[in-house]
PDB file of N, CA and C in Angstrom:
ATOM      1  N   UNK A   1     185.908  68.956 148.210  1.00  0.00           N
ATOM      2  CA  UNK A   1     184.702  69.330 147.503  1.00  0.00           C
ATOM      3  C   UNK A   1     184.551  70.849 147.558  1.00  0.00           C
ATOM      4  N   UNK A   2     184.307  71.026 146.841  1.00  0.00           N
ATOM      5  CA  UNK A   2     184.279  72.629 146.178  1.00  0.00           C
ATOM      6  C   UNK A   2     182.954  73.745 146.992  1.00  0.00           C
ATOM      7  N   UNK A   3     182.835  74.771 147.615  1.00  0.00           N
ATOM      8  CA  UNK A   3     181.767  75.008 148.167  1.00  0.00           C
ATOM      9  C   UNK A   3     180.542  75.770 147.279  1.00  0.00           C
ATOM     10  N   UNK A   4     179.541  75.469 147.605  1.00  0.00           N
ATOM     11  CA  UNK A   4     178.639  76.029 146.408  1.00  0.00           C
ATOM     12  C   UNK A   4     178.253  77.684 146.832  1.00  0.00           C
ATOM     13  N   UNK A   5     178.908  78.651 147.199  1.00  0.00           N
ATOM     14  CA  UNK A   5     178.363  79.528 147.736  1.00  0.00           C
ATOM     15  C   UNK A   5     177.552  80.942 146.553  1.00  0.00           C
ATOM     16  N   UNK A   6     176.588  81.250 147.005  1.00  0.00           N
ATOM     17  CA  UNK A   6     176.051  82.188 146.236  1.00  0.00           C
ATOM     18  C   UNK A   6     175.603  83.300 146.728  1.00  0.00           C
ATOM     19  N   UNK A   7     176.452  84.253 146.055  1.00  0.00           N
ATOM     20  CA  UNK A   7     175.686  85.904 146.473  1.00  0.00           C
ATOM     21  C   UNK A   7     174.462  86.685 145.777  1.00  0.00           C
ATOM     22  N   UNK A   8     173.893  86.820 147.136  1.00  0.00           N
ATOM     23  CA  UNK A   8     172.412  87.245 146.901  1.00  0.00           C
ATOM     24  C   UNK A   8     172.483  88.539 147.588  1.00  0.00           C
ATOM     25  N   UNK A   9     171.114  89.090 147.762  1.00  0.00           N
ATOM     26  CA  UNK A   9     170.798  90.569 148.446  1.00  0.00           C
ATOM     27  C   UNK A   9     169.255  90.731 148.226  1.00  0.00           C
ATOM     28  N   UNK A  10     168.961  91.134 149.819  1.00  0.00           N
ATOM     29  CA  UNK A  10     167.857  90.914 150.298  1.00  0.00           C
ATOM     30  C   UNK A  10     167.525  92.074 150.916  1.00  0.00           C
ATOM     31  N   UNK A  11     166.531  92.927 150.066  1.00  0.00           N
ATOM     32  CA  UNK A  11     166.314  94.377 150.983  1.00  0.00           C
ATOM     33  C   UNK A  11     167.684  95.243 150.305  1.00  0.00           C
ATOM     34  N   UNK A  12     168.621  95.600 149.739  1.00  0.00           N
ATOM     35  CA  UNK A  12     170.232  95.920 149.905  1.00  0.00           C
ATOM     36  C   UNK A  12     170.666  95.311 150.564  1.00  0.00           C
ATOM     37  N   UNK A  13     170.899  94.238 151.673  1.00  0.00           N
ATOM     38  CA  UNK A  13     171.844  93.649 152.059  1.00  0.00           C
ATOM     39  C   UNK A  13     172.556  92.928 151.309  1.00  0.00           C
ATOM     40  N   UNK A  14     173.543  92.109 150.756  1.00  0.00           N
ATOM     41  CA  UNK A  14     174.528  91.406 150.187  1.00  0.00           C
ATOM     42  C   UNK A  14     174.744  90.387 151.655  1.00  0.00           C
ATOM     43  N   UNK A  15     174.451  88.734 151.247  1.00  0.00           N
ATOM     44  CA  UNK A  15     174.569  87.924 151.123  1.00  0.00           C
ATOM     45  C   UNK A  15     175.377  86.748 150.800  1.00  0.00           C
ATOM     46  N   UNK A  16     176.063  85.651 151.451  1.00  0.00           N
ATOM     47  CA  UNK A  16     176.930  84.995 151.028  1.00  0.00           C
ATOM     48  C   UNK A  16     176.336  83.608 151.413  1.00  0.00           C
ATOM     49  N   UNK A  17     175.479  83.083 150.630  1.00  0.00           N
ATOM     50  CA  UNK A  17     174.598  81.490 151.048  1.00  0.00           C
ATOM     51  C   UNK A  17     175.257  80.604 150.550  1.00  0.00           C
ATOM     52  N   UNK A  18     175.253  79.512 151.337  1.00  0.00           N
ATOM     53  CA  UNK A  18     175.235  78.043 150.869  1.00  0.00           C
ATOM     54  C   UNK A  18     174.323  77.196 151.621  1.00  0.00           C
ATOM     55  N   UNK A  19     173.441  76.371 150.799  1.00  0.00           N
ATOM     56  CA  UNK A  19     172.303  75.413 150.889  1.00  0.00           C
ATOM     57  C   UNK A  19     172.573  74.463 150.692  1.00  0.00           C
ATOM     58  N   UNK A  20     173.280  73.404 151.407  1.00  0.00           N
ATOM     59  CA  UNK A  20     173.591  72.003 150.729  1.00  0.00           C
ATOM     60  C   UNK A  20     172.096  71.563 150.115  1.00  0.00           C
ATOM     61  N   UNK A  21     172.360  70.818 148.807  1.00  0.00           N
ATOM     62  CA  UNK A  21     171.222  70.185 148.078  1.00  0.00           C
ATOM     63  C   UNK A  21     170.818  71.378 146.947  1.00  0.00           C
ATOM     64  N   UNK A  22     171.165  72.735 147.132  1.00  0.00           N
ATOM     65  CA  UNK A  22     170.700  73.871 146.332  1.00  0.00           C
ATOM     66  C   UNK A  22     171.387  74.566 145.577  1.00  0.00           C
ATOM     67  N   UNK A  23     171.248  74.776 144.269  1.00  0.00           N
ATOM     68  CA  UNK A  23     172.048  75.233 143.267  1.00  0.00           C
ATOM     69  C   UNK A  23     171.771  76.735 143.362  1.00  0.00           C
ATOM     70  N   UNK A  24     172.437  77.606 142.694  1.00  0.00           N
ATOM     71  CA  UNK A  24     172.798  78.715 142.572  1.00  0.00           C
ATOM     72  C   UNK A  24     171.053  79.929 142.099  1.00  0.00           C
ATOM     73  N   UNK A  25     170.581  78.974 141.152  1.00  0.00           N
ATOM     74  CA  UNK A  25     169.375  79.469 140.957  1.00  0.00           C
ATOM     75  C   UNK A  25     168.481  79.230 141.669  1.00  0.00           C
ATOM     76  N   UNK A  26     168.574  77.936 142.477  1.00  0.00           N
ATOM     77  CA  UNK A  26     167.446  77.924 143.477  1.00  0.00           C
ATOM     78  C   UNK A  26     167.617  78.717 144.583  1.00  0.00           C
ATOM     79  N   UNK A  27     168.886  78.988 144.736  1.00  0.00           N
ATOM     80  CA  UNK A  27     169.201  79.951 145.510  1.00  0.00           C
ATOM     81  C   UNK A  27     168.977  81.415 145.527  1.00  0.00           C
ATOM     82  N   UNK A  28     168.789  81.810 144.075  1.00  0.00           N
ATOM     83  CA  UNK A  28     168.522  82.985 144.121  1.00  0.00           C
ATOM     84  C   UNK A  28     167.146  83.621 143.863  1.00  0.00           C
ATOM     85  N   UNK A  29     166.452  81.880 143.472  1.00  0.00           N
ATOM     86  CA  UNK A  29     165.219  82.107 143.454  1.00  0.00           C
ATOM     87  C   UNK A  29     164.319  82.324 144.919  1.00  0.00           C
ATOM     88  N   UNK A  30     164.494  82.055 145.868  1.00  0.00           N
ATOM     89  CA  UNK A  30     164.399  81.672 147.136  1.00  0.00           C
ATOM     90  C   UNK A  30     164.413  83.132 147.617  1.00  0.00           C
ATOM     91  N   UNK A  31     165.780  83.671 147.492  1.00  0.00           N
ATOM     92  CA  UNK A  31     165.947  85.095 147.509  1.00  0.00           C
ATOM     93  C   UNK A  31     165.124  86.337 147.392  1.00  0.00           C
ATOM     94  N   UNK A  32     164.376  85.994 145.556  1.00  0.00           N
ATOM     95  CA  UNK A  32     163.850  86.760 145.463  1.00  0.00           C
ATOM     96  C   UNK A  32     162.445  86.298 146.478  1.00  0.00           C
ATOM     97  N   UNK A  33     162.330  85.534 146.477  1.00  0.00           N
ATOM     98  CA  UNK A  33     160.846  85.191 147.142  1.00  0.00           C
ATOM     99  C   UNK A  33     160.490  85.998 148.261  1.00  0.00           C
ATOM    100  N   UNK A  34     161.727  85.405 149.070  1.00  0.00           N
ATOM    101  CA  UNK A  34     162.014  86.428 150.481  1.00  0.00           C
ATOM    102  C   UNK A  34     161.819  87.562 150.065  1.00  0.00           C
ATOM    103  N   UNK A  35     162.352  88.366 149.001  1.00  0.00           N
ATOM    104  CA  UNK A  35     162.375  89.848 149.030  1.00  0.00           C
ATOM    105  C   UNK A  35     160.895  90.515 148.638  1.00  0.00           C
ATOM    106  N   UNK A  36     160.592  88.906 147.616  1.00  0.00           N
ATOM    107  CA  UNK A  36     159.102  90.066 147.474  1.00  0.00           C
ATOM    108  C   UNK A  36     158.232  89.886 148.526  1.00  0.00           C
ATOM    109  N   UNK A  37     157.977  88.643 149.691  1.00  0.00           N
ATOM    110  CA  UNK A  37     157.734  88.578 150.687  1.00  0.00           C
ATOM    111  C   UNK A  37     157.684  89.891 151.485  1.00  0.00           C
ATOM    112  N   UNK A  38     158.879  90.201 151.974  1.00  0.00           N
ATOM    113  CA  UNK A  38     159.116  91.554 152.590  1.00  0.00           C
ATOM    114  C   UNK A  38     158.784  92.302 152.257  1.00  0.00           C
ATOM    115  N   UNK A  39     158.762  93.061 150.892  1.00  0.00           N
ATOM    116  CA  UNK A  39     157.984  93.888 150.423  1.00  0.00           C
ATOM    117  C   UNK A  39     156.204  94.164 150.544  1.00  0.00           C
ATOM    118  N   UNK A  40     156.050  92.973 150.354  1.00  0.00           N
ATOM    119  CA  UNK A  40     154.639  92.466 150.440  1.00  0.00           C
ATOM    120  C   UNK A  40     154.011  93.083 151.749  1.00  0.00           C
ATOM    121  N   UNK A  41     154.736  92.711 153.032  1.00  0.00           N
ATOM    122  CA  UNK A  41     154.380  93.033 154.307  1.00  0.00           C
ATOM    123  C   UNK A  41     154.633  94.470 154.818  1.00  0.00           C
ATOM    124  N   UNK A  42     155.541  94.773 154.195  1.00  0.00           N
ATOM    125  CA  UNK A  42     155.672  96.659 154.433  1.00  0.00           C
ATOM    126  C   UNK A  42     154.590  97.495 153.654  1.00  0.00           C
ATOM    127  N   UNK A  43     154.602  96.330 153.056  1.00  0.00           N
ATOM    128  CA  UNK A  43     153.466  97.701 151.974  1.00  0.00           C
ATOM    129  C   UNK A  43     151.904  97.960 152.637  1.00  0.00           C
ATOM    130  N   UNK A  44     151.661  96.397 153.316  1.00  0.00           N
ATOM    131  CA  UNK A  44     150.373  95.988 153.886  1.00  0.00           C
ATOM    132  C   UNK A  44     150.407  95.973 155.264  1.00  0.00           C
ATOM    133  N   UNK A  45     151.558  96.319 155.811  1.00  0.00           N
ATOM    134  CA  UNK A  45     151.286  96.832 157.296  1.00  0.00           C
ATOM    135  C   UNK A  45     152.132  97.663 157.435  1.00  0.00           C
ATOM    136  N   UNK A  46     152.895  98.047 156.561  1.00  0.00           N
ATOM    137  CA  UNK A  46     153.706  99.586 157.155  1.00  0.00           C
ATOM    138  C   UNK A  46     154.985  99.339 158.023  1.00  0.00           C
ATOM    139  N   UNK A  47     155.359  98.410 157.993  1.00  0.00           N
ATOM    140  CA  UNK A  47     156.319  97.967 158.742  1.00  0.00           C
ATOM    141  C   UNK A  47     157.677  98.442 158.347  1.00  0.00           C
ATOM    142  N   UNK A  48     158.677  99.223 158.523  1.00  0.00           N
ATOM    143  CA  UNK A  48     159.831  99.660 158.318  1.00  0.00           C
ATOM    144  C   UNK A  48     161.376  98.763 158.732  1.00  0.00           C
ATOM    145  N   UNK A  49     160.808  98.258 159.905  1.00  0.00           N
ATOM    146  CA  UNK A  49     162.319  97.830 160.555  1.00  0.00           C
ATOM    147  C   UNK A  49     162.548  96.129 159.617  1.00  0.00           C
ATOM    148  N   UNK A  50     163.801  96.137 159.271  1.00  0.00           N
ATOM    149  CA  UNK A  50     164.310  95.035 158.159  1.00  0.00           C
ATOM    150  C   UNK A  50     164.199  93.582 159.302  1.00  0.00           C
ATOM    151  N   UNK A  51     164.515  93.940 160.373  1.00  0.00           N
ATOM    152  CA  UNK A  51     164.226  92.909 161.247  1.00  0.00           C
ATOM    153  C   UNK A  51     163.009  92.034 161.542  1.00  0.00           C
ATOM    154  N   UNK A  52     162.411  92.978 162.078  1.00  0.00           N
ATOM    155  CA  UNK A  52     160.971  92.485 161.831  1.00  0.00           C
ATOM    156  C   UNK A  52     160.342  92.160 160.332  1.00  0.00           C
ATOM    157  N   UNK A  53     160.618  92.751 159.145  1.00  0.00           N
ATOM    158  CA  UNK A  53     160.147  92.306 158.456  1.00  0.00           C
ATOM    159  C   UNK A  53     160.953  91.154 157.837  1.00  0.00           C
ATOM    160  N   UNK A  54     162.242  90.555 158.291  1.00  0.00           N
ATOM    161  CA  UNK A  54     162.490  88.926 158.062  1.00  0.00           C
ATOM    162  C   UNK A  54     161.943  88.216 158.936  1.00  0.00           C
ATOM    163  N   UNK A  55     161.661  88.318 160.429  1.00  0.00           N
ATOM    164  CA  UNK A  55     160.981  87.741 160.817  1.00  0.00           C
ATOM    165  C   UNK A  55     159.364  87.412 161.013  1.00  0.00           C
ATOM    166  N   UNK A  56     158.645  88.153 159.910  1.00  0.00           N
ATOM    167  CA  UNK A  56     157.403  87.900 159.834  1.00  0.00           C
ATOM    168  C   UNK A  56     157.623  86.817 157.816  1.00  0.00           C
ATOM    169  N   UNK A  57     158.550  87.748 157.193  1.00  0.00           N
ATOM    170  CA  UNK A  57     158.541  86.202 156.290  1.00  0.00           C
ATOM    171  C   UNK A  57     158.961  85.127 156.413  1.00  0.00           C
ATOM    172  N   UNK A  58     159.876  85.007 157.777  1.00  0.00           N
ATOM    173  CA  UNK A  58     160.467  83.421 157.880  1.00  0.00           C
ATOM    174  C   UNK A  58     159.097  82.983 158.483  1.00  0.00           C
ATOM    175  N   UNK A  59     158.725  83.428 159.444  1.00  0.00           N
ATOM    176  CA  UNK A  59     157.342  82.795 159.794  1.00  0.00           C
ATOM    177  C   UNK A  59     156.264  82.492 158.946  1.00  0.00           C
ATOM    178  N   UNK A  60     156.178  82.796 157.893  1.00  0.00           N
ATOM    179  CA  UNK A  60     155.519  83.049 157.031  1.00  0.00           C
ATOM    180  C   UNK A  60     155.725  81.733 155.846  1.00  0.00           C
ATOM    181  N   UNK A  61     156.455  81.362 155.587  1.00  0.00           N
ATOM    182  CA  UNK A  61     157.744  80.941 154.907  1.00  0.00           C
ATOM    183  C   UNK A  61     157.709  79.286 155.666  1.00  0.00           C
ATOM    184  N   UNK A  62     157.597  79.169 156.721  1.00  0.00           N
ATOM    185  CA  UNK A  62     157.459  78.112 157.628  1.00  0.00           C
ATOM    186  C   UNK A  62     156.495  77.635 158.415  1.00  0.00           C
ATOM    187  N   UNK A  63     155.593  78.539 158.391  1.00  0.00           N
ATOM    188  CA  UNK A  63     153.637  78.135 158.125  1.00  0.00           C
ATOM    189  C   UNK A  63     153.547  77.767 157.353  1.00  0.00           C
ATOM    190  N   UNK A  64     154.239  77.935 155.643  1.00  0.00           N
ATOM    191  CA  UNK A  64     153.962  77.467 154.439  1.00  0.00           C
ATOM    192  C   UNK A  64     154.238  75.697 154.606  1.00  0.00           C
ATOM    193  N   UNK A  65     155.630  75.859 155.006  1.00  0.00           N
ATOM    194  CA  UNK A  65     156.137  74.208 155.321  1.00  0.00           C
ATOM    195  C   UNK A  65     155.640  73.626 156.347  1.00  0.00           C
ATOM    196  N   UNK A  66     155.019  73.875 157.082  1.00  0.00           N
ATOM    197  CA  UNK A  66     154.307  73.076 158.315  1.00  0.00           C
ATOM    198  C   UNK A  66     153.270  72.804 157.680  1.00  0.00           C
ATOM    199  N   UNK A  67     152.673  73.485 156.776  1.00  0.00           N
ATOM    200  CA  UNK A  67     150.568  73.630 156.512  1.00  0.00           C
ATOM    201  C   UNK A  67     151.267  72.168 155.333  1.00  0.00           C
ATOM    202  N   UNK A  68     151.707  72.334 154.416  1.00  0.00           N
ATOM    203  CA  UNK A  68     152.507  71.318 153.502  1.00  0.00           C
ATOM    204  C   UNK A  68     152.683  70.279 154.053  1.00  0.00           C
ATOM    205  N   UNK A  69     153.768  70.077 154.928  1.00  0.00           N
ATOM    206  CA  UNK A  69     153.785  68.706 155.637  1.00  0.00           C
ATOM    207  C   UNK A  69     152.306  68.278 156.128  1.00  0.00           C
ATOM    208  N   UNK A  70     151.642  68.932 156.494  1.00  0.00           N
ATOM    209  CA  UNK A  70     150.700  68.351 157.626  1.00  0.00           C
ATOM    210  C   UNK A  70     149.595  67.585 156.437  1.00  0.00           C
ATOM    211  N   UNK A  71     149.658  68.637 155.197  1.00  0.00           N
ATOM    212  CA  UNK A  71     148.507  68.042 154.220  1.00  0.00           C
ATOM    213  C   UNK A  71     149.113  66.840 153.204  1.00  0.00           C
ATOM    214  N   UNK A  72     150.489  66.613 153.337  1.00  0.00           N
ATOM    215  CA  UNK A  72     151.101  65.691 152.659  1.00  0.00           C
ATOM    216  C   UNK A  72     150.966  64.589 153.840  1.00  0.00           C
ATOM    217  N   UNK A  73     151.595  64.451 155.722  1.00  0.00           N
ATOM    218  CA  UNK A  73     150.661  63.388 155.704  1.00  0.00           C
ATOM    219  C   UNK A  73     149.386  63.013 156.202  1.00  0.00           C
ATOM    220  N   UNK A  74     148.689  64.251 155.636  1.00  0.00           N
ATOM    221  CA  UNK A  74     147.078  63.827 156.010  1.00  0.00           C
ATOM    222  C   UNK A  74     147.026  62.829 154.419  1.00  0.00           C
ATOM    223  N   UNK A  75     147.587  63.240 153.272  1.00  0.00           N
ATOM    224  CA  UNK A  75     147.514  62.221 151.970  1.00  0.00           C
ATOM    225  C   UNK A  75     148.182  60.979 152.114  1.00  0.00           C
ATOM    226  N   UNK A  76     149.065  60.674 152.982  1.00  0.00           N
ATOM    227  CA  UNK A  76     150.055  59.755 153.121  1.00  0.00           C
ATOM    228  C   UNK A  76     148.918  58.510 154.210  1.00  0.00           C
ATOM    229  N   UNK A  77     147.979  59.510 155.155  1.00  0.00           N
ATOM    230  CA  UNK A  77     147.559  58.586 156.264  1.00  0.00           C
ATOM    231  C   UNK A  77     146.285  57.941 154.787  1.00  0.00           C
ATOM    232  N   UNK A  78     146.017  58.629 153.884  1.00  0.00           N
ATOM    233  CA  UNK A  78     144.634  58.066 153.116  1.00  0.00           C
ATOM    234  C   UNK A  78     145.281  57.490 152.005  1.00  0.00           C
ATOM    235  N   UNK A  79     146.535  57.301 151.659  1.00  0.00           N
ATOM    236  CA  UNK A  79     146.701  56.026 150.923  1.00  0.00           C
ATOM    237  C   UNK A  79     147.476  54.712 151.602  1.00  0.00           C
ATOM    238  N   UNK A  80     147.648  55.474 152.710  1.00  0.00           N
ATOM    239  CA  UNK A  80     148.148  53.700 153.414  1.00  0.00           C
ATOM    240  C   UNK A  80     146.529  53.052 153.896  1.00  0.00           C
ATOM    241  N   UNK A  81     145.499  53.828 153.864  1.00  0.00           N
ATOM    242  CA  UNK A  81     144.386  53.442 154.357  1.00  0.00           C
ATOM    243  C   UNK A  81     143.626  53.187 153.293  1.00  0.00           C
ATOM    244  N   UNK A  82     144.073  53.048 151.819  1.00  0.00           N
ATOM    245  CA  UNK A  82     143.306  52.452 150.706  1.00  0.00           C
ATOM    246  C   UNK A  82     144.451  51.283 150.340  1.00  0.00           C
ATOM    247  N   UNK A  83     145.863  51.529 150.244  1.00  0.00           N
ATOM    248  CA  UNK A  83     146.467  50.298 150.495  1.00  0.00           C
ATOM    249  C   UNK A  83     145.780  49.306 151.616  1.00  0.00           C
ATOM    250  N   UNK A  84     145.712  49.465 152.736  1.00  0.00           N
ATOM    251  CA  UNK A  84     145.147  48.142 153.523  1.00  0.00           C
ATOM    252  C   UNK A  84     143.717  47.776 153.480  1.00  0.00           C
ATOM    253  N   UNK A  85     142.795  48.911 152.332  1.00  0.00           N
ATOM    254  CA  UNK A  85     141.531  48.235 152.210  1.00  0.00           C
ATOM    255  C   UNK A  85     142.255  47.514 150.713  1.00  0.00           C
ATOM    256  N   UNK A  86     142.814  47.748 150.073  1.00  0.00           N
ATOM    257  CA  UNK A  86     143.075  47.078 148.532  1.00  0.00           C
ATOM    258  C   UNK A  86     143.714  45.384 149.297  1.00  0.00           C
ATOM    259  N   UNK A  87     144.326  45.592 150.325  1.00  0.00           N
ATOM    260  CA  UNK A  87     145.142  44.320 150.792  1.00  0.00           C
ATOM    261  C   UNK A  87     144.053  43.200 151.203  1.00  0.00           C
ATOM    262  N   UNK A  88     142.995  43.533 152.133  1.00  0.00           N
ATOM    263  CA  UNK A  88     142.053  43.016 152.893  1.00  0.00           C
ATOM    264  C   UNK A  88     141.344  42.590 151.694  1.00  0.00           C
ATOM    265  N   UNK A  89     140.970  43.463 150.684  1.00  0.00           N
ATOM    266  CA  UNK A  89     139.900  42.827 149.503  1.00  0.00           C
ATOM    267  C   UNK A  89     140.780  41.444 148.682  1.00  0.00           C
ATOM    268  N   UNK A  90     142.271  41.527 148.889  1.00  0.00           N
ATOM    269  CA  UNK A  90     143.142  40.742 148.235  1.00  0.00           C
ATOM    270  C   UNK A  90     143.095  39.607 148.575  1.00  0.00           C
ATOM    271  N   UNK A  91     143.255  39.323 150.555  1.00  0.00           N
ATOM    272  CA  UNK A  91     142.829  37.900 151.106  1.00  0.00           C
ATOM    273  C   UNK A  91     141.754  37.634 151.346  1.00  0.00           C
ATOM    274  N   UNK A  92     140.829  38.339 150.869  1.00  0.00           N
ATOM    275  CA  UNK A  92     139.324  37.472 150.959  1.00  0.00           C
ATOM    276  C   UNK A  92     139.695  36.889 149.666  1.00  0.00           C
ATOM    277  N   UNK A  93     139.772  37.843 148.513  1.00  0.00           N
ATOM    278  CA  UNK A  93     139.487  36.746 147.517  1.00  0.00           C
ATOM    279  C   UNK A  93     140.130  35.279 147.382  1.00  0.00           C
ATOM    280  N   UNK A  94     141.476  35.353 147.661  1.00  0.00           N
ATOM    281  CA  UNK A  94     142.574  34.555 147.886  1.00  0.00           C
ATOM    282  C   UNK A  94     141.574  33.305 149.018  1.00  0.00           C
TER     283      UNK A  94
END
C-alpha cells in the first residue's frame, strides 16, 4: 500500500505528514489552521519562540477535542435517556 505522505510548512518549517484516514487536503487544511493558530497567539501575547507557540496551539487544538467529546456525550447521555423514556411509554401501552 502506497504511503499517503504530504508536504506542508508551518511557520517556514517544511513538513513531511502522514495521517492515516487523511487525505492530502485535509492535511493541508489542518496545517493551515495550525499556522493561523500560531499566528493568532504571537500577535496576542507576543510570544516569539516557535516552540512554545506549537505548544500553546496543540493545547489549544485539544481543549477543542476534549470540550467536543465531552458535549457530544453529554448529547449521547440525553438521547439514550429519551430512548428509555420512548421504551417505558412503549410497555405501558403494550
Amino acid at each position: 500500500m502506497a504511503k499517503n505522505i504530504v508536504e506542508v510548512e508551518i511557520r517556514k518549517i517544511p513538513l513531511e505528514v502522514e495521517i492515516p484516514g487523511l487525505g492530502g487536503v485535509e492535511i493541508t487544511n489542518l496545517a493551515a489552521e495550525v499556522e493561523n493558530k500560531m499566528r493568532e497567539i504571537s500577535e496576542n501575547e507576543d510570544v516569539i519562540d516557535t516552540l512554545k507557540l506549537a505548544l500553546l496551539a496543540a493545547l489549544h487544538f485539544a481543549a477543542q477535542a476534549y470540550i467536543r467529546g465531552e458535549n457530544e456525550g453529554g448529547r449521547r447521555k440525553e438521547e439514550e435517556a429519551r430512548v428509555d423514556h420512548l421504551i417505558a411509554k412503549l410497555k405501558s401501552s403494550l
